[in-house]
N, C-alpha and C. Protein backbone atom coordinates (compact mmCIF):
# COMPACT_ATOMS: atom_id res chain seq x y z
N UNK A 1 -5.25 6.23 -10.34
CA UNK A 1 -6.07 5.10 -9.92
C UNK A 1 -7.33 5.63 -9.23
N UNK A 2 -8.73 4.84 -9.50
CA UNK A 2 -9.78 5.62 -8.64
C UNK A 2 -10.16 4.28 -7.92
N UNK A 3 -9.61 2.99 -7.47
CA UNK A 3 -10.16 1.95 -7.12
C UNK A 3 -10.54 3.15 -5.45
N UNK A 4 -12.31 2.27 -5.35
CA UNK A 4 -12.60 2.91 -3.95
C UNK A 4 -12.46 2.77 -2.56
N UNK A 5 -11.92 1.51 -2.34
CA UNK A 5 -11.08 0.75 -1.36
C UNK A 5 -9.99 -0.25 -1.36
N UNK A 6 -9.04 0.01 -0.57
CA UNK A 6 -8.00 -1.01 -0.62
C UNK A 6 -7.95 -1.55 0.77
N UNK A 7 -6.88 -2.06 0.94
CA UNK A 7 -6.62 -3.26 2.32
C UNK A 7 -5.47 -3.31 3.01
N UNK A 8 -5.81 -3.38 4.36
CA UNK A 8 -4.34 -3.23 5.53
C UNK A 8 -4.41 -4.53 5.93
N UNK A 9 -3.42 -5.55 6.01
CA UNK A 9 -3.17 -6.60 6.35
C UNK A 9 -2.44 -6.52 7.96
N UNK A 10 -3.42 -6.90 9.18
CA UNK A 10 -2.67 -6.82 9.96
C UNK A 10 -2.66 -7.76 11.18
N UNK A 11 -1.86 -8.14 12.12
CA UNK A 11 -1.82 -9.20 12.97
C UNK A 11 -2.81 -8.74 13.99
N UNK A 12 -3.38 -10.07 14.63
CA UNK A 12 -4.47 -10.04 15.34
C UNK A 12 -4.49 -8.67 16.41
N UNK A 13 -3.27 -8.56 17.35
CA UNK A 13 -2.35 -7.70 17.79
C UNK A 13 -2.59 -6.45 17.21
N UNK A 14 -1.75 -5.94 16.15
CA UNK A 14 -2.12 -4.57 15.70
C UNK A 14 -3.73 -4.61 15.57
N UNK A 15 -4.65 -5.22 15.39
CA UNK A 15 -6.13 -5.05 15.17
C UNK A 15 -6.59 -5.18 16.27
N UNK A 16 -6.17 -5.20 17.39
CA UNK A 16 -6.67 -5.21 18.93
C UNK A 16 -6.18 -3.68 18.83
N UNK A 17 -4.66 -3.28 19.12
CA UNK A 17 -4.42 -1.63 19.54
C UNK A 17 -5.38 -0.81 18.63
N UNK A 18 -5.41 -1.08 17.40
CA UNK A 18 -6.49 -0.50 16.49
C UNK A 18 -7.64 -0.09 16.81
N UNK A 19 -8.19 -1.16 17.30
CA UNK A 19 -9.59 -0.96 18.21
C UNK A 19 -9.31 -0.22 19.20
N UNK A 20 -8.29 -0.52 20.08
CA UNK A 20 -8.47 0.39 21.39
C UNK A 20 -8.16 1.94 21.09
N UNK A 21 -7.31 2.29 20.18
CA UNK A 21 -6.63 3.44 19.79
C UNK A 21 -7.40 4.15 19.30
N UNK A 22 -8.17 3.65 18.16
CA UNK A 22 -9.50 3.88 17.26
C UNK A 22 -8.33 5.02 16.13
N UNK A 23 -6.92 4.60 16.27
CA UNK A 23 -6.09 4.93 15.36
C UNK A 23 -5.06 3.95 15.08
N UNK A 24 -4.64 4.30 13.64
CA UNK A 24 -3.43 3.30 13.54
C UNK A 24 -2.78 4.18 12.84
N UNK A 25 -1.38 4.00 13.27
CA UNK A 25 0.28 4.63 12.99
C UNK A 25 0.87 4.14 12.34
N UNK A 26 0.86 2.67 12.06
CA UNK A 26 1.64 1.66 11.11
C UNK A 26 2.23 0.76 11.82
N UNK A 27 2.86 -0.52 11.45
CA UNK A 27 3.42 -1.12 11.47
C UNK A 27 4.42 -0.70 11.31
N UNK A 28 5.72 -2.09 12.38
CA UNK A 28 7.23 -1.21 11.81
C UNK A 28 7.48 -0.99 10.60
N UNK A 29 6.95 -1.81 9.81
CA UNK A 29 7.82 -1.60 8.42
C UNK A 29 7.04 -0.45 7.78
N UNK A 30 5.63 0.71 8.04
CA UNK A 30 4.98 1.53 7.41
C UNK A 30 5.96 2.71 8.18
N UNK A 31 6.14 2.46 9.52
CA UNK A 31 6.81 3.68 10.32
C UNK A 31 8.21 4.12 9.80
N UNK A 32 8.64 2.90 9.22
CA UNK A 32 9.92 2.81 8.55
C UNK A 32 9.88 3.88 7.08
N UNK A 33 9.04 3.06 6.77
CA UNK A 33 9.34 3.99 5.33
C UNK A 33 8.62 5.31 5.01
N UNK A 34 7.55 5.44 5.97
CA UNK A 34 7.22 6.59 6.59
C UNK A 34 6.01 6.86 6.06
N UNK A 35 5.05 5.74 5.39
CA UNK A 35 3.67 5.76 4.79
C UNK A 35 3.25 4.47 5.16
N UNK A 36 1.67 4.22 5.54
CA UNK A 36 1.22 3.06 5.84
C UNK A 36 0.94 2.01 4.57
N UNK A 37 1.43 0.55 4.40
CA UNK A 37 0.93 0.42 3.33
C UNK A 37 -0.26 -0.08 3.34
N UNK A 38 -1.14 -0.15 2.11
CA UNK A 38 -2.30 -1.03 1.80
C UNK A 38 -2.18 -1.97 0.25
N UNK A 39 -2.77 -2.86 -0.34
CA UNK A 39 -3.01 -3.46 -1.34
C UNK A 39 -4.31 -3.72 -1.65
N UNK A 40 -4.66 -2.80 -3.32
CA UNK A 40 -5.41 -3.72 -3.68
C UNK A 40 -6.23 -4.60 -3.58
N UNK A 41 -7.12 -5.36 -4.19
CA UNK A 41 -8.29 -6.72 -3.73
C UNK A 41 -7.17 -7.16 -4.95
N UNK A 42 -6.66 -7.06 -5.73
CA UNK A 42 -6.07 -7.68 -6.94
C UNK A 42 -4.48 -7.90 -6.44
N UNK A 43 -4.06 -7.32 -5.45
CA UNK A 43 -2.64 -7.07 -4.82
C UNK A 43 -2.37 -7.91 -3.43
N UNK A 44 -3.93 -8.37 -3.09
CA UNK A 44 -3.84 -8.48 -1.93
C UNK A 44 -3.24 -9.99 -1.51
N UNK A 45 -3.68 -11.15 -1.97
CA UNK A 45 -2.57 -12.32 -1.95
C UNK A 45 -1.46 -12.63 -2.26
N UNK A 46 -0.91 -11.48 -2.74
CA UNK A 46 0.27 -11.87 -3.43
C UNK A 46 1.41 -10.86 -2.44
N UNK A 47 0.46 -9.56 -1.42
CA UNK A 47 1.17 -9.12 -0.24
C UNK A 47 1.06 -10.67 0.57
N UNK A 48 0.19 -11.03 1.38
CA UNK A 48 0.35 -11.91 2.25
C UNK A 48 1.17 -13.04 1.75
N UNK A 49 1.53 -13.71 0.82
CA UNK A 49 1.70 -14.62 -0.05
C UNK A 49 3.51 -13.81 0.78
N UNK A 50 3.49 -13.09 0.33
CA UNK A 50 5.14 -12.75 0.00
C UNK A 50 5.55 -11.97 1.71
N UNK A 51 4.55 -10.71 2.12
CA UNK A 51 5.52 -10.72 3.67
C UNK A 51 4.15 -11.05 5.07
N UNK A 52 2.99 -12.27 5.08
CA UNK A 52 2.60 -12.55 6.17
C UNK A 52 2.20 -14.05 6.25
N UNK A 53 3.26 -15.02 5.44
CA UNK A 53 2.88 -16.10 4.62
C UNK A 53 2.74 -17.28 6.24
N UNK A 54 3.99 -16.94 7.27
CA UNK A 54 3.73 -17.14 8.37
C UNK A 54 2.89 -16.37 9.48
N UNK A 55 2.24 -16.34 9.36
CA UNK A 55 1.52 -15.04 10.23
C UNK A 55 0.31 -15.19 10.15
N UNK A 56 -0.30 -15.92 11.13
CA UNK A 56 -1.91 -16.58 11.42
C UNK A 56 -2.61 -16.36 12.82
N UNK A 57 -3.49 -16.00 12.96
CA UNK A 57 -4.34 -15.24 11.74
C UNK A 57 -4.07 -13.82 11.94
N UNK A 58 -4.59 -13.35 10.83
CA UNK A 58 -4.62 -12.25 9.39
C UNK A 58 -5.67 -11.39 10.18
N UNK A 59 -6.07 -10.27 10.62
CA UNK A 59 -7.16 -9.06 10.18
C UNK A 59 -6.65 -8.55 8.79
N UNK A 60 -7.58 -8.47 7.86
CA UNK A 60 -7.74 -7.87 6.60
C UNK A 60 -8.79 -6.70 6.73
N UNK A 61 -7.87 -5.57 6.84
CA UNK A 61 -9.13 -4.25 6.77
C UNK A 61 -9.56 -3.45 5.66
N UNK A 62 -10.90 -3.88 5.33
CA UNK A 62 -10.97 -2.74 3.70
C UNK A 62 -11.11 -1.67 4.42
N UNK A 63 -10.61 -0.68 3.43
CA UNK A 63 -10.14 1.20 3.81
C UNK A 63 -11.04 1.81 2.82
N UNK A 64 -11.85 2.79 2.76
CA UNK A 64 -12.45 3.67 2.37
C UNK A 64 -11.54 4.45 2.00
N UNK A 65 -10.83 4.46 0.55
CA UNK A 65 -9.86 5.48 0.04
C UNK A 65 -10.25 7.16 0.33
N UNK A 66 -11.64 7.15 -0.39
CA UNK A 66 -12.30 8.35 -0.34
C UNK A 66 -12.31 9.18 0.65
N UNK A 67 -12.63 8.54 1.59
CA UNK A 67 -12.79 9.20 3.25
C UNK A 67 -10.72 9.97 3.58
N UNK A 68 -10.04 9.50 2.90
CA UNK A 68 -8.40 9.80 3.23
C UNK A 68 -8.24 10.87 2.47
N UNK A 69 -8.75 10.89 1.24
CA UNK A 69 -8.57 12.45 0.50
C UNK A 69 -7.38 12.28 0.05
N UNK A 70 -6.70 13.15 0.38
CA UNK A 70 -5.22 13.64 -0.68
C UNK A 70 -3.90 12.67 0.60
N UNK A 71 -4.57 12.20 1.53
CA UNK A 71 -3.47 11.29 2.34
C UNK A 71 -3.05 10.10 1.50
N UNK A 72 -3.45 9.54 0.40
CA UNK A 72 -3.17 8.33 -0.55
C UNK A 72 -2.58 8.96 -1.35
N UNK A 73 -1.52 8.27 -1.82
CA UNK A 73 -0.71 8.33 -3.02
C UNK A 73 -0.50 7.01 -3.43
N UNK A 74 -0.88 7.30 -4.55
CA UNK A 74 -0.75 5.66 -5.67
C UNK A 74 1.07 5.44 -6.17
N UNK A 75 1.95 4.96 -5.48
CA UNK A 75 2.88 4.95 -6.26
C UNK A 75 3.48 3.34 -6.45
N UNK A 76 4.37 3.72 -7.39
CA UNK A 76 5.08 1.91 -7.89
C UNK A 76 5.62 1.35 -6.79
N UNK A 77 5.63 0.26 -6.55
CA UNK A 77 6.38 -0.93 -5.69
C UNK A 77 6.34 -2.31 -6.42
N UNK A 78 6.14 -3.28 -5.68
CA UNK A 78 6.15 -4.62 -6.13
C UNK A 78 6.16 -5.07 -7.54
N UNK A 79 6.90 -5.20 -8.67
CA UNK A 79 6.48 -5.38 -9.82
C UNK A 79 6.17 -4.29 -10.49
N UNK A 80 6.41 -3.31 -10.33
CA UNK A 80 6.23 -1.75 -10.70
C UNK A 80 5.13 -1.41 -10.79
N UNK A 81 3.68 -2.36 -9.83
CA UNK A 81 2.27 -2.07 -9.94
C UNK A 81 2.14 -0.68 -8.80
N UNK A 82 1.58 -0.11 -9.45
CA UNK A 82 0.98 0.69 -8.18
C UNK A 82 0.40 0.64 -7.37
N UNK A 83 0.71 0.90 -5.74
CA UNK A 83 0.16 0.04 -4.64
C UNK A 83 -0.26 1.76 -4.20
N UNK A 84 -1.64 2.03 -3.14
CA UNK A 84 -1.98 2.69 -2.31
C UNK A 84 -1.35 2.68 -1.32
N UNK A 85 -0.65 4.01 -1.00
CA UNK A 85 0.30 4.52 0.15
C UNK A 85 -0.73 5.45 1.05
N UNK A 86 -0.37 5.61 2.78
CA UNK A 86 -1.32 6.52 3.34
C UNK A 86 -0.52 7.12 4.05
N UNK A 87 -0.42 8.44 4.10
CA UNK A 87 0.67 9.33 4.16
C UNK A 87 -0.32 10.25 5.40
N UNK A 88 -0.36 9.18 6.63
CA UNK A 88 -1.58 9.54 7.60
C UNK A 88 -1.28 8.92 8.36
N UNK A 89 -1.85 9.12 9.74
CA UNK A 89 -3.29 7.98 10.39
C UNK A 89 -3.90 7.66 9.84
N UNK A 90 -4.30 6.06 9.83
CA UNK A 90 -5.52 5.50 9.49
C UNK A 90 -6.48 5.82 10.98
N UNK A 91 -7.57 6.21 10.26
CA UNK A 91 -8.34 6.44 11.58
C UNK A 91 -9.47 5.22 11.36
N UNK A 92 -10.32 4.68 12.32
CA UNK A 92 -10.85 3.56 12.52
C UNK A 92 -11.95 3.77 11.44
N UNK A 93 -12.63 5.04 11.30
CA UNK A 93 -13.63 5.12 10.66
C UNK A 93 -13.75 4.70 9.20
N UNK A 94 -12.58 4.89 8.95
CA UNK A 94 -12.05 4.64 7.42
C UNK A 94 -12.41 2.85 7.32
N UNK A 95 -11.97 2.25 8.03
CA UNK A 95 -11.91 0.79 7.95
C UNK A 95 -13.53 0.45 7.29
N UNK A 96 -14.11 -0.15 6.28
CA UNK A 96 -15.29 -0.33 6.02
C UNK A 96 -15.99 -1.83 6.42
N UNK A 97 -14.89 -2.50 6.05
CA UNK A 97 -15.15 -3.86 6.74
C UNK A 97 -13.94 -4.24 7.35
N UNK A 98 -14.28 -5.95 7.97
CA UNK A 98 -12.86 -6.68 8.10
C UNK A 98 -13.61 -8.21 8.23
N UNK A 99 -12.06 -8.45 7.48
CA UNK A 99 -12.37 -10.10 7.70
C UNK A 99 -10.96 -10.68 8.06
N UNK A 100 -11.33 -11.81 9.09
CA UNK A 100 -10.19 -12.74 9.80
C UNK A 100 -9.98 -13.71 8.66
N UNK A 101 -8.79 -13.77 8.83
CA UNK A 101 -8.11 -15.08 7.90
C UNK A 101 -7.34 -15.84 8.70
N UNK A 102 -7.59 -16.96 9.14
CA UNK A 102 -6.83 -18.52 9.95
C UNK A 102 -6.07 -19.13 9.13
């Protein structure tokens, strides 16, 4: 896959420590499986849709794949699509934009 950014879906909360940290570690469920996830612009409603459907509001962070280097791995999940894994810190710099969702 060469898409050049994907997206961290995260509660207002994790996007506050984010800021203050100017790092992010994951969420429980990224710490869990031991890679942060991201989705897609084509992946990306159908993550919130399925695990943040209660969960208002949304920070949506586009990620600068490029800037992560060899920390992404493209592998299968959901539907056997390949989702961007970050086998890292996300560091703040990476984040290119963000947008709130209510």
């Amino acid at each position: 896959m060469t898409a050049a950014t994907a997206f961290k879906i995260l509660t207002q909360q994790q996007w506050a420590d984010f800021e203050r940290e100017r790092v992010f570690r994951g969420a429980s469920v990224d710490i869990a499986d031991g890679y942060i996830h991201l989705s897609t612009a084509e992946q990306l409603e159908g993550t919130i849709a399925k695990y943040f459907a209660d969960c208002r509001p949304l920070m949506i962070a586009e990620v600068d794949l490029f800037l992560l280097g060899d920390a992404v791995r493209w592998e299968p999940a959901r539907g056997g699509d390949l989702f961007p894994h970050i086998y890292a810190e996300l560091p703040i710099h990476a984040v290119v934009s963000l947008q709130k969702r209510d």
